[in-house]
Protein backbone atom coordinates (compact mmCIF):
# COMPACT_ATOMS: atom_id res chain seq x y z
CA UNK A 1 140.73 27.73 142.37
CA UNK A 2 139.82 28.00 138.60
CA UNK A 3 137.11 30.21 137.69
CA UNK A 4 135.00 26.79 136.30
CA UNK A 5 135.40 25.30 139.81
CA UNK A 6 134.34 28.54 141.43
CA UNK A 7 131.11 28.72 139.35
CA UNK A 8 130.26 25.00 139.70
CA UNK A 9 130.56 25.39 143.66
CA UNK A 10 128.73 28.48 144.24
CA UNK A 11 125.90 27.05 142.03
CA UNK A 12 125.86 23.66 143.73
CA UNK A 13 125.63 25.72 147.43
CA UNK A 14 122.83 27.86 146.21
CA UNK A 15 120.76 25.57 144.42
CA UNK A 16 121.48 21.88 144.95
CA UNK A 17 120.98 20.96 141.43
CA UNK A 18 120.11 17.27 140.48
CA UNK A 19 122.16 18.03 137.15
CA UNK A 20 125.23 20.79 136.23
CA UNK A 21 127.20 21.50 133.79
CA UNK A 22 129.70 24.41 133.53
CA UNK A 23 131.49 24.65 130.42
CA UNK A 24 134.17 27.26 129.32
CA UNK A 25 133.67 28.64 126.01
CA UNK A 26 136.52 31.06 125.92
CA UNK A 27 137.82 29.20 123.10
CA UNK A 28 134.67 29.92 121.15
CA UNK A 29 135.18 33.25 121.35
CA UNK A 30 137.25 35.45 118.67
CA UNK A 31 139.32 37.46 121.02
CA UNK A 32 142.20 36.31 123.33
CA UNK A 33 139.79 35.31 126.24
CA UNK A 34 140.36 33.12 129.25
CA UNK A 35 138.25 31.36 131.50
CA UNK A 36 135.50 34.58 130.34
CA UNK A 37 133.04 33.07 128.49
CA UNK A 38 131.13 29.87 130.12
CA UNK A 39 127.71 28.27 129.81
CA UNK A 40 126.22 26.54 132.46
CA UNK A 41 123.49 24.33 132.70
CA UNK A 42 121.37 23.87 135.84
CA UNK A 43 118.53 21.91 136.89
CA UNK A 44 116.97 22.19 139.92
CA UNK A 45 113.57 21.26 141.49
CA UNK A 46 114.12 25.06 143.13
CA UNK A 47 113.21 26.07 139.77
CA UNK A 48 109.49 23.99 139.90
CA UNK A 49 107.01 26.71 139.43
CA UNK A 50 109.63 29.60 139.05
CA UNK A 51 109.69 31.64 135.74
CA UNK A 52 112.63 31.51 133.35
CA UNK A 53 113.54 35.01 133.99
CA UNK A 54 113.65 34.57 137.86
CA UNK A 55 116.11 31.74 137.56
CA UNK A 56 118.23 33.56 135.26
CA UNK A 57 117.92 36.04 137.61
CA UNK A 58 119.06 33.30 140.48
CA UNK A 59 122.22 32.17 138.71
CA UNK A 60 122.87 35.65 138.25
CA UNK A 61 122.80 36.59 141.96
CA UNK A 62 124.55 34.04 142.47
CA UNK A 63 127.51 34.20 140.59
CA UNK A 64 127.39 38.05 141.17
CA UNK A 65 131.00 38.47 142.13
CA UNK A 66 132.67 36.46 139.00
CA UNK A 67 130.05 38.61 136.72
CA UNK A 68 131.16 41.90 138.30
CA UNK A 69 135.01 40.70 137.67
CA UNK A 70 136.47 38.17 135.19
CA UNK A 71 133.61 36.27 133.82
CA UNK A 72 132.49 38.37 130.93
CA UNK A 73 129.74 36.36 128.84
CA UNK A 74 127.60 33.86 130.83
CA UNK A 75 124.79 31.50 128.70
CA UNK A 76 122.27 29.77 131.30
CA UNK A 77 119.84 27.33 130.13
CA UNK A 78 117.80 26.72 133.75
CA UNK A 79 115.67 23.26 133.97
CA UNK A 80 113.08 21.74 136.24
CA UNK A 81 114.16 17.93 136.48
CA UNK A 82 110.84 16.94 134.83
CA UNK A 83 111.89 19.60 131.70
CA UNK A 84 115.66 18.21 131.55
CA UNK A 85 114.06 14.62 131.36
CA UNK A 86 111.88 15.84 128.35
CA UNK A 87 115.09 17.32 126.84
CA UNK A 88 116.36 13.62 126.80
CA UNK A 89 119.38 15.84 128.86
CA UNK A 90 120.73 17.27 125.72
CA UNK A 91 122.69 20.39 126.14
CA UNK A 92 122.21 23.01 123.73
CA UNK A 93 124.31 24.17 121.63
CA UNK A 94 126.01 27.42 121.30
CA UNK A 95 125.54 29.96 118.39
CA UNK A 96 129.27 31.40 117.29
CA UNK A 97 130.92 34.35 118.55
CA UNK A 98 129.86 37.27 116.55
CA UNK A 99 132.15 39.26 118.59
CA UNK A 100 134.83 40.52 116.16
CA UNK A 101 138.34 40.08 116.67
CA UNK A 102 141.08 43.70 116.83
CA UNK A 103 141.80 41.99 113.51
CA UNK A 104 138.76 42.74 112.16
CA UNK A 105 138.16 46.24 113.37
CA UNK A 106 141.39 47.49 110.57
């Protein structure tokens, strides 16, 4: 099972989301990295009421295993249903790696 598919079912069995995303950004990123770098987006009505650093902390636990092995950079953006709907379900964007490449380090 690929590492996207791995993150999008453990998310969907811990949190039911009405919405989810899971997109790799290893390309994104400057270095030779594969299926590393991924942003998901979740929205859940487990978040209602719950601050933005406890559902961080939620995906987190979550996906504790991948984080502790091959996932290396993970971007959450966490939504109540009613907050997605006021985002007009727009994704954000992400900023560019500012990682460096062994190119760069001469």
């Amino acid at each position: 099972m690929s590492m996207h598919q791995q993150i999008h079912d453990k998310l969907v069995d811990a949190l039911t989301p009405v919405a989810l995303e899971v997109i790799n950004e290893s390309n994104r990123h400057s270095g030779p990295a594969t299926d590393s770098h991924f942003k998901v987006v979740v929205v859940t009505e487990r978040f209602d009421g719950v601050p933005l650093v406890r559902r961080h902390r939620l995906v987190n636990e979550t996906l504790a295993a991948e984080l502790a092995g091959s996932v290396h950079a993970l971007s959450i953006h966490a939504y109540t249903p009613q907050q997605w709907s006021a985002r007009g379900g727009d994704i954000p964007r992400s900023p560019p790696c500012r990682g460096g490449s062994k190119a760069d380090a001469g």
